[in-house]
Protein backbone atom coordinates (compact mmCIF):
# COMPACT_ATOMS: atom_id res chain seq x y z
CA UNK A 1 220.62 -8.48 -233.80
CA UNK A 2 224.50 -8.44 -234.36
CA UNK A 3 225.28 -11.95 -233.32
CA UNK A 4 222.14 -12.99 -235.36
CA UNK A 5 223.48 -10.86 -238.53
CA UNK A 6 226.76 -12.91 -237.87
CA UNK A 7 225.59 -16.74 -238.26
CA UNK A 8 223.30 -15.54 -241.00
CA UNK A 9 226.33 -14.63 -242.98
CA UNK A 10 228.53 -17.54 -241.71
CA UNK A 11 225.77 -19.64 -242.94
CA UNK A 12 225.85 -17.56 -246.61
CA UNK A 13 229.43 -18.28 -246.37
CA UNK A 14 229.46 -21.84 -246.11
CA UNK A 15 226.83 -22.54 -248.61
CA UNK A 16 229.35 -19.49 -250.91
CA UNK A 17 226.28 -17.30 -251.02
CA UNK A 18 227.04 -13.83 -250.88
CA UNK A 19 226.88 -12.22 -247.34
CA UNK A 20 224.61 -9.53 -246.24
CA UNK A 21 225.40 -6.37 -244.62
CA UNK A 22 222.47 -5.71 -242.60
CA UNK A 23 219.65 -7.88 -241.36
CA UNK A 24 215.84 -6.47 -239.98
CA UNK A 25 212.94 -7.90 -238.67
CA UNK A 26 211.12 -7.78 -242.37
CA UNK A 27 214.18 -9.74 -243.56
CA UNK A 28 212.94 -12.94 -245.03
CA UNK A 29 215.02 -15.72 -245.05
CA UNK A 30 214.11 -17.51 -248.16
CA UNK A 31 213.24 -14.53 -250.18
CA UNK A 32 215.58 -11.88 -249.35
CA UNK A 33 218.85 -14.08 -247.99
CA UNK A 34 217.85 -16.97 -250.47
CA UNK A 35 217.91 -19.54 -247.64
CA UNK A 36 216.99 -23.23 -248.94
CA UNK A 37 216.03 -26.31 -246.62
CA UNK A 38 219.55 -27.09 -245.87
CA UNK A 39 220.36 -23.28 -244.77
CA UNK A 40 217.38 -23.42 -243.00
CA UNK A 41 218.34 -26.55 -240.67
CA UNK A 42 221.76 -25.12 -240.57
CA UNK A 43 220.02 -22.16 -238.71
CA UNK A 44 217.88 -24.31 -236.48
CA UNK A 45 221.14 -25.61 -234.93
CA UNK A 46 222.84 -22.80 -234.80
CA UNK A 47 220.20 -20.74 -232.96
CA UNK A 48 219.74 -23.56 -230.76
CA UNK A 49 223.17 -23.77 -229.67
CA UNK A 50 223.41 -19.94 -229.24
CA UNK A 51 220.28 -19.08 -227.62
CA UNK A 52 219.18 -22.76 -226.49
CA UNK A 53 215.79 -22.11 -228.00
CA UNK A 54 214.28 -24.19 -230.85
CA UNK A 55 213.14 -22.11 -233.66
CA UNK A 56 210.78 -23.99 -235.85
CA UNK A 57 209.35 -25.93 -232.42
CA UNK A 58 205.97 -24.20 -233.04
CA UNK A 59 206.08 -24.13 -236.84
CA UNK A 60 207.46 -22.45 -239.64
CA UNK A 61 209.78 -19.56 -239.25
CA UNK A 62 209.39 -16.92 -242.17
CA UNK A 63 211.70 -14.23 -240.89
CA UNK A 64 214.30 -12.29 -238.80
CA UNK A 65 211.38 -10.92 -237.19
CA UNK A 66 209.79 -14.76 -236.51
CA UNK A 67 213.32 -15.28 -235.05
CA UNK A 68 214.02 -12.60 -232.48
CA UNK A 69 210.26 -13.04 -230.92
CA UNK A 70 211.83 -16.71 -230.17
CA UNK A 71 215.05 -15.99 -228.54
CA UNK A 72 214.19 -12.62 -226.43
């Protein structure tokens, strides 16, 4: 969940969004870390790269939670 916390708040950082300190599996992306579209596609290659695994390959991905079923 660490390395996932980290390119959530690189990604906050780029876009000059406040970071986050901590991250769960209720953590929404759009509602709690105020992702938009282009945060969101930022993520998709991200993850990829990282964990070779496409995120939104079998739909929408709502939160941490959605994420971490994908790459363990």
């Amino acid at each position: 969940m660490e390395r996932l916390l980290q390119i959530v708040n690189t990604i906050l950082e780029n876009r000059g969004k406040n970071i986050v300190d901590d991250i769960n599996p209720d953590t929404n992306l759009r509602n709690d870390l105020g992702f938009d579209s282009l945060d969101l596609a930022e993520l998709t290659v991200r993850i990829e790269a990282e964990y070779d695994v496409d995120i939104f390959e079998d739909g929408v991905v709502m939160t941490i939670g959605d994420i971490t079923k994908k790459i363990m």
